[in-house]
N, C-alpha and C. Protein backbone atom coordinates (compact mmCIF):
# COMPACT_ATOMS: atom_id res chain seq x y z
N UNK A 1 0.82 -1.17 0.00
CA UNK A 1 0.00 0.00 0.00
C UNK A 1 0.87 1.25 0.00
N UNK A 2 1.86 1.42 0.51
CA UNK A 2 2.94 2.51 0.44
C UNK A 2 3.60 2.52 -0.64
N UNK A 3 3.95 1.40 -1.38
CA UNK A 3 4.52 1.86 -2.60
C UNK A 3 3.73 2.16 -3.56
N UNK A 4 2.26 1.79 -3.35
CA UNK A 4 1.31 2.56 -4.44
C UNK A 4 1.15 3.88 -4.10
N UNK A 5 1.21 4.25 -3.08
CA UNK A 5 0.94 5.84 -2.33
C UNK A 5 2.05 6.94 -3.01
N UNK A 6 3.27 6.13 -2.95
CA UNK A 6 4.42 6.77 -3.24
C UNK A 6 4.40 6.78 -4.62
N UNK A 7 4.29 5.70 -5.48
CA UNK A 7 3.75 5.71 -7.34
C UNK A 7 2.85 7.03 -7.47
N UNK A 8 1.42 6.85 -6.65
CA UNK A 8 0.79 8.09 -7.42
C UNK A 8 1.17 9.32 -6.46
N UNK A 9 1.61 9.77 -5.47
CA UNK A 9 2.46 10.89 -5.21
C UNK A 9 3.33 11.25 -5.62
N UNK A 10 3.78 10.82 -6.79
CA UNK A 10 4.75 11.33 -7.99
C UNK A 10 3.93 11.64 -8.78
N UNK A 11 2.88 10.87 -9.26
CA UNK A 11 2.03 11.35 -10.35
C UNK A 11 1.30 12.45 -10.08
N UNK A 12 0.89 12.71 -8.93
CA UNK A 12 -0.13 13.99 -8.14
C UNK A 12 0.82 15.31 -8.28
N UNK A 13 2.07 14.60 -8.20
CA UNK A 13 3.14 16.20 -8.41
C UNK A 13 3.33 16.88 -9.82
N UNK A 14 3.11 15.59 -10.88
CA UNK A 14 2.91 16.20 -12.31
C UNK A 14 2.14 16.79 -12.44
N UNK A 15 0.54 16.33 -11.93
CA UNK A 15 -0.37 17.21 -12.46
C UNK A 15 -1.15 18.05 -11.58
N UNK A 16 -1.73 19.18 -12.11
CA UNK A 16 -2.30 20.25 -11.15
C UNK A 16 -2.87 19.82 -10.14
N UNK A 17 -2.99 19.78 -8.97
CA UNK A 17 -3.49 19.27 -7.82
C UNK A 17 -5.07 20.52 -7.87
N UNK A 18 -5.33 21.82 -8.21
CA UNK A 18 -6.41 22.49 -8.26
C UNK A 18 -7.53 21.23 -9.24
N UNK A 19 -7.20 20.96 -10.01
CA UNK A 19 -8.11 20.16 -11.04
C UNK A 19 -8.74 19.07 -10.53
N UNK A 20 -10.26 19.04 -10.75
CA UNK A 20 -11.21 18.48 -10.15
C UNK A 20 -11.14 16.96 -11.00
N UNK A 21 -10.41 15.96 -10.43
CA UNK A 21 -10.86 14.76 -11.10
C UNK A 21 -12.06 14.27 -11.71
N UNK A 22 -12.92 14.42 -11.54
CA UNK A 22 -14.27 14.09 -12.04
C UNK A 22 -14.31 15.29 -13.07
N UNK A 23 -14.24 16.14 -13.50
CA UNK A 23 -14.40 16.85 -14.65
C UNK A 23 -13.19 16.04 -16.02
N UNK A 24 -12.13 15.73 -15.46
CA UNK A 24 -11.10 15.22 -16.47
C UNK A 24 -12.11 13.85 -16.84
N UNK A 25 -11.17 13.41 -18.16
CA UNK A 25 -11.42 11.72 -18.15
C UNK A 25 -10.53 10.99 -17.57
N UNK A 26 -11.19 9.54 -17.57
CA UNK A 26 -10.25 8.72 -16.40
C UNK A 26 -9.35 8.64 -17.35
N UNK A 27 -8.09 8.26 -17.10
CA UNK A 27 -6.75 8.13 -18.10
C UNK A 27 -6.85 6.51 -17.80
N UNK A 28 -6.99 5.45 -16.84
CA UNK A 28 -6.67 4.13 -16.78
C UNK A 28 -7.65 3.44 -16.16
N UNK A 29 -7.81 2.22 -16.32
CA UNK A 29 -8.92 0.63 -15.68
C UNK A 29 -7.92 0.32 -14.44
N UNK A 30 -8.57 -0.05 -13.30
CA UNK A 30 -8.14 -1.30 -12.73
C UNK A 30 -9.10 -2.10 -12.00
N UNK A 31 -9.02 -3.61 -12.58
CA UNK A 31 -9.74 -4.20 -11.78
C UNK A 31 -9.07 -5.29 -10.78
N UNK A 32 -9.35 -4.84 -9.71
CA UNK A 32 -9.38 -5.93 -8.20
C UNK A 32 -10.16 -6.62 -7.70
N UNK A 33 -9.12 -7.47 -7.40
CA UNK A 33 -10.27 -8.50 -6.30
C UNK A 33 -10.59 -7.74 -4.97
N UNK A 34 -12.19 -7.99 -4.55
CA UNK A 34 -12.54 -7.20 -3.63
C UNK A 34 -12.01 -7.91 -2.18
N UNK A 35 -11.59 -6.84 -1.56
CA UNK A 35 -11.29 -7.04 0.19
C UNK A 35 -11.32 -6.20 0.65
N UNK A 36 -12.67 -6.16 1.57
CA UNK A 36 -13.30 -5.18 2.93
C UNK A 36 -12.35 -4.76 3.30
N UNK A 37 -12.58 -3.39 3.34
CA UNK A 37 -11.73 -2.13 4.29
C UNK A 37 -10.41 -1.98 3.34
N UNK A 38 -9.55 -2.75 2.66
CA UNK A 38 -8.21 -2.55 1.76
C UNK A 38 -8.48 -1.70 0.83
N UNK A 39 -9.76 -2.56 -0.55
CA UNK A 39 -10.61 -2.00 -1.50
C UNK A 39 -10.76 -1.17 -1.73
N UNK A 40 -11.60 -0.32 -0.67
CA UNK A 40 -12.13 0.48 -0.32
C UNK A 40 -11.46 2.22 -0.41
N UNK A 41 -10.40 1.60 0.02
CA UNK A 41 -9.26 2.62 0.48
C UNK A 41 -8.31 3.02 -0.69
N UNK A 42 -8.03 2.05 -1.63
CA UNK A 42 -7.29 1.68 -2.73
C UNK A 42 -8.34 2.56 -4.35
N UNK A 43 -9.17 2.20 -3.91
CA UNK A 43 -10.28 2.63 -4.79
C UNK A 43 -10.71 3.92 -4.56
N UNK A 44 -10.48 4.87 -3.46
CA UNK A 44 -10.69 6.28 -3.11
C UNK A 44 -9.45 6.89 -3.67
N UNK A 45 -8.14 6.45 -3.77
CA UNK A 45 -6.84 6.89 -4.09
C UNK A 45 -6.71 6.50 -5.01
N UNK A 46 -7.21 5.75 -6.28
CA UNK A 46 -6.86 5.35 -7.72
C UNK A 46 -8.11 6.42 -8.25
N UNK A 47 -9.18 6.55 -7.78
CA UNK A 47 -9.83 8.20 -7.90
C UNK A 47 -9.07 9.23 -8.47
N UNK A 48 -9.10 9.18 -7.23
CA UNK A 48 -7.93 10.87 -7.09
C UNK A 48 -7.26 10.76 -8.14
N UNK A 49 -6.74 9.97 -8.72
CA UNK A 49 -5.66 9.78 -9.86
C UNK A 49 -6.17 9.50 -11.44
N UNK A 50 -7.60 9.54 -11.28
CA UNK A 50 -8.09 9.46 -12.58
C UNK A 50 -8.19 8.10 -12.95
N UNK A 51 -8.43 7.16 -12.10
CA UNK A 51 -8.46 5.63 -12.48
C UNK A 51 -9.61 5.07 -11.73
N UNK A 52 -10.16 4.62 -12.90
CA UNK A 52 -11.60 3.94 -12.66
C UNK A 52 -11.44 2.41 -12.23
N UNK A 53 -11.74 2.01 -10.97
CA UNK A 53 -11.57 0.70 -10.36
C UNK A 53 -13.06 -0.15 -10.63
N UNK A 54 -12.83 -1.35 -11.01
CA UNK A 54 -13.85 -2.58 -11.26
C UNK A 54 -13.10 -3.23 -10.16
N UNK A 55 -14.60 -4.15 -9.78
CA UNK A 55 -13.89 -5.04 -8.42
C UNK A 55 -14.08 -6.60 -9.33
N UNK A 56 -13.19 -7.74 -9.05
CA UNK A 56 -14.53 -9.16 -9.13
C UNK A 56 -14.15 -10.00 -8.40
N UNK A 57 -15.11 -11.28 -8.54
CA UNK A 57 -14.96 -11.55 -7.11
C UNK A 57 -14.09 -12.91 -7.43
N UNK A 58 -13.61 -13.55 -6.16
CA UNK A 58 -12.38 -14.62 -6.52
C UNK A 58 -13.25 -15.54 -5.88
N UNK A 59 -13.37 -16.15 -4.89
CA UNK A 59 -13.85 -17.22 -3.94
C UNK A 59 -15.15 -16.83 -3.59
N UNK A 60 -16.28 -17.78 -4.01
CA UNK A 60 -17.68 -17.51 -4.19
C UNK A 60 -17.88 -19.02 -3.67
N UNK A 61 -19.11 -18.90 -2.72
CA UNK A 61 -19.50 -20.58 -2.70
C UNK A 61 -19.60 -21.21 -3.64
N UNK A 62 -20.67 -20.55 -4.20
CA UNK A 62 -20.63 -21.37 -5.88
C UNK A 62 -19.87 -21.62 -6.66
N UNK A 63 -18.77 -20.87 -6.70
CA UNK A 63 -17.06 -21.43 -7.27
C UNK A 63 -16.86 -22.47 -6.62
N UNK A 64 -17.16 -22.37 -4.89
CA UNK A 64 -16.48 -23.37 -4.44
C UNK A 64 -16.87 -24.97 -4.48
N UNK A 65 -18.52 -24.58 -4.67
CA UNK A 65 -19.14 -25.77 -4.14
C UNK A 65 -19.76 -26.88 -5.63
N UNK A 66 -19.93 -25.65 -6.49
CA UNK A 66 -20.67 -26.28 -7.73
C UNK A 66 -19.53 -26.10 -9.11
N UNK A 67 -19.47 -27.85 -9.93
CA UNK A 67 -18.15 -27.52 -10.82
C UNK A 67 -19.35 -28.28 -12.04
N UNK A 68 -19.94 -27.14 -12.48
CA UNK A 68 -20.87 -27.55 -13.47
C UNK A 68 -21.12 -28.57 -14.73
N UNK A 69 -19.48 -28.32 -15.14
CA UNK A 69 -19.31 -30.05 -15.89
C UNK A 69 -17.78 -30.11 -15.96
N UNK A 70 -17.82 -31.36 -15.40
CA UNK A 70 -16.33 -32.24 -14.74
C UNK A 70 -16.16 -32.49 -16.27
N UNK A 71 -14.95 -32.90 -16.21
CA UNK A 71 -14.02 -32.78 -17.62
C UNK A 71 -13.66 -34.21 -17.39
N UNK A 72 -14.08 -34.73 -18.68
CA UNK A 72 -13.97 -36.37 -19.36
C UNK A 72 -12.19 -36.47 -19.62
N UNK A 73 -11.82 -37.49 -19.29
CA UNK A 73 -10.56 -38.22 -19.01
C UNK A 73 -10.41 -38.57 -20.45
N UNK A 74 -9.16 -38.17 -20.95
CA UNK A 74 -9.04 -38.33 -22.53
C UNK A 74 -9.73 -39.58 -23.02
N UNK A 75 -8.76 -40.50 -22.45
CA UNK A 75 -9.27 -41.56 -23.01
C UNK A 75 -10.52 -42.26 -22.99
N UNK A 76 -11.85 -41.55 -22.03
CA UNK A 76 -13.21 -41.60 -22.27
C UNK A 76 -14.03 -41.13 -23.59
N UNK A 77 -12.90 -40.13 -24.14
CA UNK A 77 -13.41 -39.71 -25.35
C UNK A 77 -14.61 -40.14 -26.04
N UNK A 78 -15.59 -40.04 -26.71
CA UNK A 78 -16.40 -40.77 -27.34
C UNK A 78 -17.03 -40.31 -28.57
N UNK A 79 -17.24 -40.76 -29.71
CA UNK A 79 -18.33 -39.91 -30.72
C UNK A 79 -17.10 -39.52 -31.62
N UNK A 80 -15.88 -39.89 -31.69
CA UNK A 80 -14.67 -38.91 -32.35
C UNK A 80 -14.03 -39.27 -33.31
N UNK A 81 -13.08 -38.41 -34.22
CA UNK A 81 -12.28 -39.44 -35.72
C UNK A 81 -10.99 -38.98 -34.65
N UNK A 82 -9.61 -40.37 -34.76
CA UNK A 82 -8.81 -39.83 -34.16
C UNK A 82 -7.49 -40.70 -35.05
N UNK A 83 -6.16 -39.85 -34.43
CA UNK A 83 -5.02 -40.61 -35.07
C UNK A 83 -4.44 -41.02 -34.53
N UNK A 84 -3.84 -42.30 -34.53
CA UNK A 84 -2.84 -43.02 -34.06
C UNK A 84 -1.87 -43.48 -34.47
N UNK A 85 -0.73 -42.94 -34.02
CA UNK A 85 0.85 -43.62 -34.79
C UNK A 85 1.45 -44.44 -34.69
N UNK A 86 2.33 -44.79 -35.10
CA UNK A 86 3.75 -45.70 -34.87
C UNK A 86 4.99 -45.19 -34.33
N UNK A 87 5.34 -46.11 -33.86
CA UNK A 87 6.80 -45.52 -32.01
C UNK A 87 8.28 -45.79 -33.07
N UNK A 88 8.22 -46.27 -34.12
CA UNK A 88 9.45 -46.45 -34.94
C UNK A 88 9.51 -45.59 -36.53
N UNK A 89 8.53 -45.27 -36.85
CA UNK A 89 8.36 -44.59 -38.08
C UNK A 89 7.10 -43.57 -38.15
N UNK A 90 7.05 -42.68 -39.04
CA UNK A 90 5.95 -41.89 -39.52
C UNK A 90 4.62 -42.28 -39.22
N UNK A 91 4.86 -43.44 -39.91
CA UNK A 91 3.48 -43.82 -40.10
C UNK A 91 1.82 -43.95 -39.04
N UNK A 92 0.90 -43.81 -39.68
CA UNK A 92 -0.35 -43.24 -39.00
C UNK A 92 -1.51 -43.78 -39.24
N UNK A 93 -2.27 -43.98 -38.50
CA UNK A 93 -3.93 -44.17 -39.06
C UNK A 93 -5.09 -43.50 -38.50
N UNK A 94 -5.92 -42.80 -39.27
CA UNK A 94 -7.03 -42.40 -38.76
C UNK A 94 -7.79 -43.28 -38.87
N UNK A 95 -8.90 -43.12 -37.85
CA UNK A 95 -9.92 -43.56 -37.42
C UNK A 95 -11.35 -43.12 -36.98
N UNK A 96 -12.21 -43.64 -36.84
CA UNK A 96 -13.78 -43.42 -36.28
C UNK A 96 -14.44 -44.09 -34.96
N UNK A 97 -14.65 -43.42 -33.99
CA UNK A 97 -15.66 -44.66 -33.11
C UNK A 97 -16.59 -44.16 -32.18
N UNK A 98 -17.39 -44.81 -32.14
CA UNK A 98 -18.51 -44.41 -31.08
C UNK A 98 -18.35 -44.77 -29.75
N UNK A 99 -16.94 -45.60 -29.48
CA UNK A 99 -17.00 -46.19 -28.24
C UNK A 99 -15.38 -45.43 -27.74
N UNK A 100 -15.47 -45.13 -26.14
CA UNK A 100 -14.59 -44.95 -25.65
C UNK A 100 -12.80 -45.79 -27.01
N UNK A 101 -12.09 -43.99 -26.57
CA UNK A 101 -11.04 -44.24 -27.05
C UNK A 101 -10.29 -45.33 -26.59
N UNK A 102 -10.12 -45.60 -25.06
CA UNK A 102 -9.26 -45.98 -24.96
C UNK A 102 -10.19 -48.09 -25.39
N UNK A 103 -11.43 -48.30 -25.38
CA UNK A 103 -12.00 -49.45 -26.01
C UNK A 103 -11.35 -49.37 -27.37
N UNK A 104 -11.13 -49.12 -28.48
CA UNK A 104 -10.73 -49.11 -29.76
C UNK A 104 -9.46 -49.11 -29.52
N UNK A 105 -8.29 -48.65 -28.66
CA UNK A 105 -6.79 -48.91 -28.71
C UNK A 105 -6.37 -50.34 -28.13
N UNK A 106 -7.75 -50.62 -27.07
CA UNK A 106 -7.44 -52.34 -26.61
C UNK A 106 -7.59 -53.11 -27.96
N UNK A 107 -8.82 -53.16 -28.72
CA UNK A 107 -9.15 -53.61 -29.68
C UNK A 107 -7.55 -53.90 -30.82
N UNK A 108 -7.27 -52.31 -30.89
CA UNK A 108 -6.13 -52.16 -31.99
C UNK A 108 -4.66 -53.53 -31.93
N UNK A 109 -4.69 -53.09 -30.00
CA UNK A 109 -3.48 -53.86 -29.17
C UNK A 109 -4.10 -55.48 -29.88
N UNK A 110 -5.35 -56.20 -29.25
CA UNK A 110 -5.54 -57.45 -30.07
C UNK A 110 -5.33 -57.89 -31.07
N UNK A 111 -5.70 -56.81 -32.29
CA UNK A 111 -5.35 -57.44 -33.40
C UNK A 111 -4.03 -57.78 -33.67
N UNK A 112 -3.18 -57.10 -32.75
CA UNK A 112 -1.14 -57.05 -33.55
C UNK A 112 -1.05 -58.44 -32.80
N UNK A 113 -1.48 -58.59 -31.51
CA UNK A 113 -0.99 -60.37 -31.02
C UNK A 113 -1.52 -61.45 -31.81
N UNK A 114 -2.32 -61.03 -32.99
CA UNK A 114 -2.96 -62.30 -33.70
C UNK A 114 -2.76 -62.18 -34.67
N UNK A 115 -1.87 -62.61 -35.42
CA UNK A 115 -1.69 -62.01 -37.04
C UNK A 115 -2.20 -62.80 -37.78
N UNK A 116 -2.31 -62.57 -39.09
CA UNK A 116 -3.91 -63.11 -39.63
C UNK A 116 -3.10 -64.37 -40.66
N UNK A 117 -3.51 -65.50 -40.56
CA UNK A 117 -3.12 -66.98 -40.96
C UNK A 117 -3.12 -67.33 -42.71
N UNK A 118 -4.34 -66.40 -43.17
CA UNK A 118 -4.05 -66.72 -44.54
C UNK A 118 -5.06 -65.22 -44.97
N UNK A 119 -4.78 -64.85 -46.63
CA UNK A 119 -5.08 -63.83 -47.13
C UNK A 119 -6.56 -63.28 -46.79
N UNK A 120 -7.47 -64.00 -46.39
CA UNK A 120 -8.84 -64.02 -45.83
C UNK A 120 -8.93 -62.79 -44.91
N UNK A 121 -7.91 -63.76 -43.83
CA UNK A 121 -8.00 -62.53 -42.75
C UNK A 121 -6.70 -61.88 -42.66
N UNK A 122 -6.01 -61.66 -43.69
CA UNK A 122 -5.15 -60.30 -43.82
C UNK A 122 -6.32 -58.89 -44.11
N UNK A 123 -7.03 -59.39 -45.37
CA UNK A 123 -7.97 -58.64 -45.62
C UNK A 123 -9.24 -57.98 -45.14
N UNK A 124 -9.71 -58.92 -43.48
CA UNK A 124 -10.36 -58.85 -42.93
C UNK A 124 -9.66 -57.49 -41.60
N UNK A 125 -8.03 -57.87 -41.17
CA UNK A 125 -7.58 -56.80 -41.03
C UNK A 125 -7.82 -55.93 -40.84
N UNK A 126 -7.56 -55.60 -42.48
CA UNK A 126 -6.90 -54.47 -43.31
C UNK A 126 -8.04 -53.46 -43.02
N UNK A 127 -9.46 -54.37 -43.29
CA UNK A 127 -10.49 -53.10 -42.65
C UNK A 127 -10.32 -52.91 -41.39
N UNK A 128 -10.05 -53.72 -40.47
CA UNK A 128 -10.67 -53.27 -38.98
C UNK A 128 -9.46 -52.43 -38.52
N UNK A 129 -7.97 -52.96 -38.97
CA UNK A 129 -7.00 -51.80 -38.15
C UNK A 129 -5.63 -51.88 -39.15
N UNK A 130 -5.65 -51.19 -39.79
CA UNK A 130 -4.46 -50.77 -41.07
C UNK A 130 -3.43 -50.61 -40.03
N UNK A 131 -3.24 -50.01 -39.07
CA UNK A 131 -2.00 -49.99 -38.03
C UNK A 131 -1.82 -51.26 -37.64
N UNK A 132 -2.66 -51.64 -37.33
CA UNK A 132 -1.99 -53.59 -36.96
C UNK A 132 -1.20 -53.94 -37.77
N UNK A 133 -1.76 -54.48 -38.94
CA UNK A 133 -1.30 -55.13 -39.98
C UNK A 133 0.37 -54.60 -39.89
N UNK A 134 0.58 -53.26 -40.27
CA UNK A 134 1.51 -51.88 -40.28
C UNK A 134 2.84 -52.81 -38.88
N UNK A 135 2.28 -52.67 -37.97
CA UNK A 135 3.47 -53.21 -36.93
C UNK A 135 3.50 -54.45 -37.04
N UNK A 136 2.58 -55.13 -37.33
CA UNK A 136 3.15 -57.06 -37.51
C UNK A 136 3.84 -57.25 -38.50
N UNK A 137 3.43 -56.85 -40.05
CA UNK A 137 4.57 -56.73 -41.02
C UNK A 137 5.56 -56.14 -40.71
N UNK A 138 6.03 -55.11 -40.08
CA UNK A 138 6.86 -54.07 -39.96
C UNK A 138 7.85 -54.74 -39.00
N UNK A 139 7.36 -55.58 -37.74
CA UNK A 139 7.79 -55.04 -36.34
C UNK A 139 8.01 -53.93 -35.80
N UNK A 140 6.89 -53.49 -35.60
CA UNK A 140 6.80 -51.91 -35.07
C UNK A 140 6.09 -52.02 -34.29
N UNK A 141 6.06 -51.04 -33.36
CA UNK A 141 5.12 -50.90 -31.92
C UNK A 141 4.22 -49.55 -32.56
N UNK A 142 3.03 -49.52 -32.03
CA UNK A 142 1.90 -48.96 -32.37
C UNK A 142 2.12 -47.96 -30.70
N UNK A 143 2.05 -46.36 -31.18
CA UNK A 143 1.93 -45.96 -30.21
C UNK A 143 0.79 -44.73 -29.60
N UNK A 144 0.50 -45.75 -28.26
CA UNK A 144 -0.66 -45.95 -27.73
C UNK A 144 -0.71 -44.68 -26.67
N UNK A 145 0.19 -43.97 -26.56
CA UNK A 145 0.82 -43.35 -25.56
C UNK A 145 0.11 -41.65 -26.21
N UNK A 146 0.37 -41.39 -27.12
CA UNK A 146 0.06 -40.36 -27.97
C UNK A 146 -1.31 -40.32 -29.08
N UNK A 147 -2.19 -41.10 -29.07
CA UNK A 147 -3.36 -41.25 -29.51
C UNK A 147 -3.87 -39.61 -29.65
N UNK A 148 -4.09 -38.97 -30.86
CA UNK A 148 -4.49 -37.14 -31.22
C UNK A 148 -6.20 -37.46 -31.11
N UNK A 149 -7.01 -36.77 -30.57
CA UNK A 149 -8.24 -36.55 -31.23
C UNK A 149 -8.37 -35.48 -31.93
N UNK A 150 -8.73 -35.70 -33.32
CA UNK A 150 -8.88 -34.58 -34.32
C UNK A 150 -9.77 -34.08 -34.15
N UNK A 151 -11.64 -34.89 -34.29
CA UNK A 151 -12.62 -33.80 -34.02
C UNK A 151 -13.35 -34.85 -32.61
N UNK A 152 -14.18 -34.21 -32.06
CA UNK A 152 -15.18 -35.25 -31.42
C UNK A 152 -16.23 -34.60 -31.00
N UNK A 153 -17.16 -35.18 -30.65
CA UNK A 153 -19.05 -34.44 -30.37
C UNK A 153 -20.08 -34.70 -31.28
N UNK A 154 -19.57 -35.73 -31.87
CA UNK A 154 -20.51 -36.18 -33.20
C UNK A 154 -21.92 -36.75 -32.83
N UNK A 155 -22.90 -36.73 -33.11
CA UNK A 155 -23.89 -36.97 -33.00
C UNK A 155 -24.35 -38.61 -33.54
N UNK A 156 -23.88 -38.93 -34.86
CA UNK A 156 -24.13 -39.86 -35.17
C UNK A 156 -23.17 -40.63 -36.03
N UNK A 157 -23.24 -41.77 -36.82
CA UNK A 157 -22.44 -42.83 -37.33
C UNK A 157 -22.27 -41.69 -38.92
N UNK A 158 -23.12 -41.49 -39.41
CA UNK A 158 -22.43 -40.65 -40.57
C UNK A 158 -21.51 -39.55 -40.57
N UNK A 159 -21.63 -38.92 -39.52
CA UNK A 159 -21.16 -37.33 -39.28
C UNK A 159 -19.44 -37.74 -39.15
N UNK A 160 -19.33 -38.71 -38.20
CA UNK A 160 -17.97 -39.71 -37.67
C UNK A 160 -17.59 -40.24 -39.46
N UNK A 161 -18.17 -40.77 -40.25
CA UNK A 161 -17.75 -41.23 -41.51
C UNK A 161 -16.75 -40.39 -42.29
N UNK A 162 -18.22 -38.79 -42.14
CA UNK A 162 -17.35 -38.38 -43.54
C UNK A 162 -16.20 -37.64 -42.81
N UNK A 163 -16.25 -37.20 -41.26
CA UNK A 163 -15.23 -36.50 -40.89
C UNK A 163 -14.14 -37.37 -40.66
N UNK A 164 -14.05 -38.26 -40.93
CA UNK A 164 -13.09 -39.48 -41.05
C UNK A 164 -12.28 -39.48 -42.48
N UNK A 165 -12.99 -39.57 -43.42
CA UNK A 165 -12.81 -39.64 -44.84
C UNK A 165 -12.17 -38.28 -45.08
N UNK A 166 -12.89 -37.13 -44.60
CA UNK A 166 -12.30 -35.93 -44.44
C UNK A 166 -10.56 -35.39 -44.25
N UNK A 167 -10.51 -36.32 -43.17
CA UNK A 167 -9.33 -36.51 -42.72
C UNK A 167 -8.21 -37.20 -43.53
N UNK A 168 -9.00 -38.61 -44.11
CA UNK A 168 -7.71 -39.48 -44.42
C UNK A 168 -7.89 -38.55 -45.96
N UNK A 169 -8.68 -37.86 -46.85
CA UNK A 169 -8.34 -37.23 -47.62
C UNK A 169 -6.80 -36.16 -47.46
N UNK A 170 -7.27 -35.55 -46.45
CA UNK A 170 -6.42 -34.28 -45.76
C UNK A 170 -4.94 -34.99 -45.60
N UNK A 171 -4.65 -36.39 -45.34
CA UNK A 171 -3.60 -36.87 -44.99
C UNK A 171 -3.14 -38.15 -46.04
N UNK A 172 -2.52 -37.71 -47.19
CA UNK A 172 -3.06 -39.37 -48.13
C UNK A 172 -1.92 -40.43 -47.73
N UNK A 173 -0.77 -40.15 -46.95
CA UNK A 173 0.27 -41.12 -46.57
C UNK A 173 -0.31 -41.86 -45.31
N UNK A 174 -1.31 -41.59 -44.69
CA UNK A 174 -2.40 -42.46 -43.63
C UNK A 174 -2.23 -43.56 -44.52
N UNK A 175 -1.92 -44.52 -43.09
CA UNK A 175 -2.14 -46.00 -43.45
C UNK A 175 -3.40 -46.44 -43.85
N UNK A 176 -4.73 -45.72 -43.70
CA UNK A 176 -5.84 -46.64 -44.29
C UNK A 176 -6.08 -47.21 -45.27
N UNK A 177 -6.58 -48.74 -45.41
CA UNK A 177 -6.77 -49.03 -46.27
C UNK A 177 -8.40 -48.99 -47.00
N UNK A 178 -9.09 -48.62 -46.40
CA UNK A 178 -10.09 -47.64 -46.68
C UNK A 178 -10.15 -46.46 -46.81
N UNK A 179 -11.10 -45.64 -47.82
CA UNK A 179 -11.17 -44.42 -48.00
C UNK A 179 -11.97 -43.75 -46.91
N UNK A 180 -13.06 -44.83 -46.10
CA UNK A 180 -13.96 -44.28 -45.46
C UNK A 180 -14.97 -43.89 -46.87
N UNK A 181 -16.01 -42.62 -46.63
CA UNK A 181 -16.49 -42.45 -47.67
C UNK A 181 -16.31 -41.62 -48.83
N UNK A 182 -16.18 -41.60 -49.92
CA UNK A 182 -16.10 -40.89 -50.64
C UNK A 182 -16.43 -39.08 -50.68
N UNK A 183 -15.64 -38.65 -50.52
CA UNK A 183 -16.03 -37.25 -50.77
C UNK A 183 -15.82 -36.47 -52.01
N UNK A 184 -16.70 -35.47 -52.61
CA UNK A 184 -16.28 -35.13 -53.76
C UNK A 184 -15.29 -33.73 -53.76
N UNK A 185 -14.54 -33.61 -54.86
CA UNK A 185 -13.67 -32.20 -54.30
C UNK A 185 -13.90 -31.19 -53.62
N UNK A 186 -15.36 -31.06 -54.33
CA UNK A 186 -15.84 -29.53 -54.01
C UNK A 186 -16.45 -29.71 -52.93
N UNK A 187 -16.15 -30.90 -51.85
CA UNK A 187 -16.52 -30.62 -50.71
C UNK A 187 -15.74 -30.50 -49.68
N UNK A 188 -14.37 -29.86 -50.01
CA UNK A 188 -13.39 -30.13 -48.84
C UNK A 188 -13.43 -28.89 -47.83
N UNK A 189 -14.36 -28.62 -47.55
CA UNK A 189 -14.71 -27.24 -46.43
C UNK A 189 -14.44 -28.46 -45.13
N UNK A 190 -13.73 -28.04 -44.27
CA UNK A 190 -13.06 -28.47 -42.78
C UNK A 190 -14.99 -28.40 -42.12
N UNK A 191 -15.05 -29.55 -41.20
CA UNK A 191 -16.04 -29.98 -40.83
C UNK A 191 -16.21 -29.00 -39.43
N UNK A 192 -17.18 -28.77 -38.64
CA UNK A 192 -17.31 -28.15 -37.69
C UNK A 192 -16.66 -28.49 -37.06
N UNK A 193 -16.76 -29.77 -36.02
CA UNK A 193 -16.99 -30.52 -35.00
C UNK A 193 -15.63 -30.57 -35.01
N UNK A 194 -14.47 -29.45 -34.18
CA UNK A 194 -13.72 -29.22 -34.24
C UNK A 194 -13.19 -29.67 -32.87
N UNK A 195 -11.53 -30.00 -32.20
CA UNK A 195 -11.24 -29.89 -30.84
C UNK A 195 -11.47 -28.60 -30.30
C-alpha cells in the first residue's frame, strides 16, 4: 500500500493538484479482487488519480461448491475421428468410433498379437486396423501413448464417416486401407466438429 501511495504521489506532483478529477477523463482501468476495508481505500486513491476501479470476485461458494461439468478423461473420449501412430516410423492411421477411445486402442493392441493366418484374414484386417497389420509386417510398436483426437461431439455414425474420410483425404500417406467415404472435391470445407 505505500509503494502505491508513493507511485501516485509522484504522479499527483505532475499534475495540477487544483483540477477536479471528475471533470477530467479517467486516463486508466483497474480491476481488483474485492477485500473489505483494503478495496475500499485503494479505490478512493486510484480516484484521485483518474483511475476507474472494477472489483470481481475470486472465492464464491458457488465457485467453491458447484463444478458444473467435470471434464472427461481423454481416453473416455467418445463420438470422435482420431489418429494413431507408430513408435518407430511416420506412419499413422485415422480412425472413427462411437465407443470410448481408450475401447478401440485395446481392440487395436488385439489385433497385432494375432496375425492373420491366410489372405482371408489379412484382408479382414486391413479393414478393422491398417496400423496392426503396419506393426506385424513391420515389427513396429503402435503408439498408444500419444493417440491425437482430431474432431469429437458427433452426434451420429455418418457425421464420424465423412469426418473421417475428411481426414484421411487431408492426410493421403495415412495408413488406411479404406477411403472411409467418398467425398467429392468440391466438398473439402473443414467440418465443424472441431477440438
Amino acid at each position: 500500500m505505500k509503494i502505491i501511495r508513493s507511485i501516485l504521489k509522484q504522479d499527483n506532483s505532475v499534475h495540477n493538484n487544483n483540477n477536479n478529477s471528475n471533470e477530467m477523463p479517467w486516463i486508466g482501468t483497474a480491476v481488483l479482487p474485492y477485500r473489505h476495508g483494503t478495496t475500499e481505500e485503494l479505490q478512493r486513491i486510484l480516484r484521485q488519480h483518474r483511475i476507474k476501479v472494477y472489483y470481481k470476485t475470486t472465492n464464491t461458494l458457488r465457485n467453491t461448491l458447484v463444478r458444473l461439468k467435470e471434464k472427461i478423461p481423454f481416453m473416455s473420449t467418445q463420438n470422435c475421428v482420431y489418429k494413431l501412430g507408430c513408435v518407430d516410423c511416420d506412419a499413422f492411421y485415422i480412425g472413427e468410433s462411437s465407443r470410448e477411445i481408450l475401447t478401440r486402442a485395446k481392440e487395436h493392441i488385439r489385433y497385432t498379437k494375432k496375425p492373420p493366418n491366410n489372405p482371408v484374414e489379412l484382408d479382414r484386417l486391413q479393414i478393422k486396423s491398417a496400423i496392426a497389420v503396419h506393426a506385424i509386417f513391420n515389427s513396429h510398436q503402435i503408439d498408444f501413448k500419444n493417440i491425437k483426437i482430431l474432431q469429437k461431439g458427433f452426434s451420429n455414425y455418418k457425421e464420424r464417416r465423412v469426418a473421417e474420410a475428411f481426414h484421411i483425404m487431408l492426410n493421403p500417406t495415412a495408413l488406411n486401407r479404406k477411403e472411409g467415404l467418398t467425398i467429392q472435391p468440391t466438398w473439402t470445407i473443414y467440418p465443424s466438429h472441431s477440438v
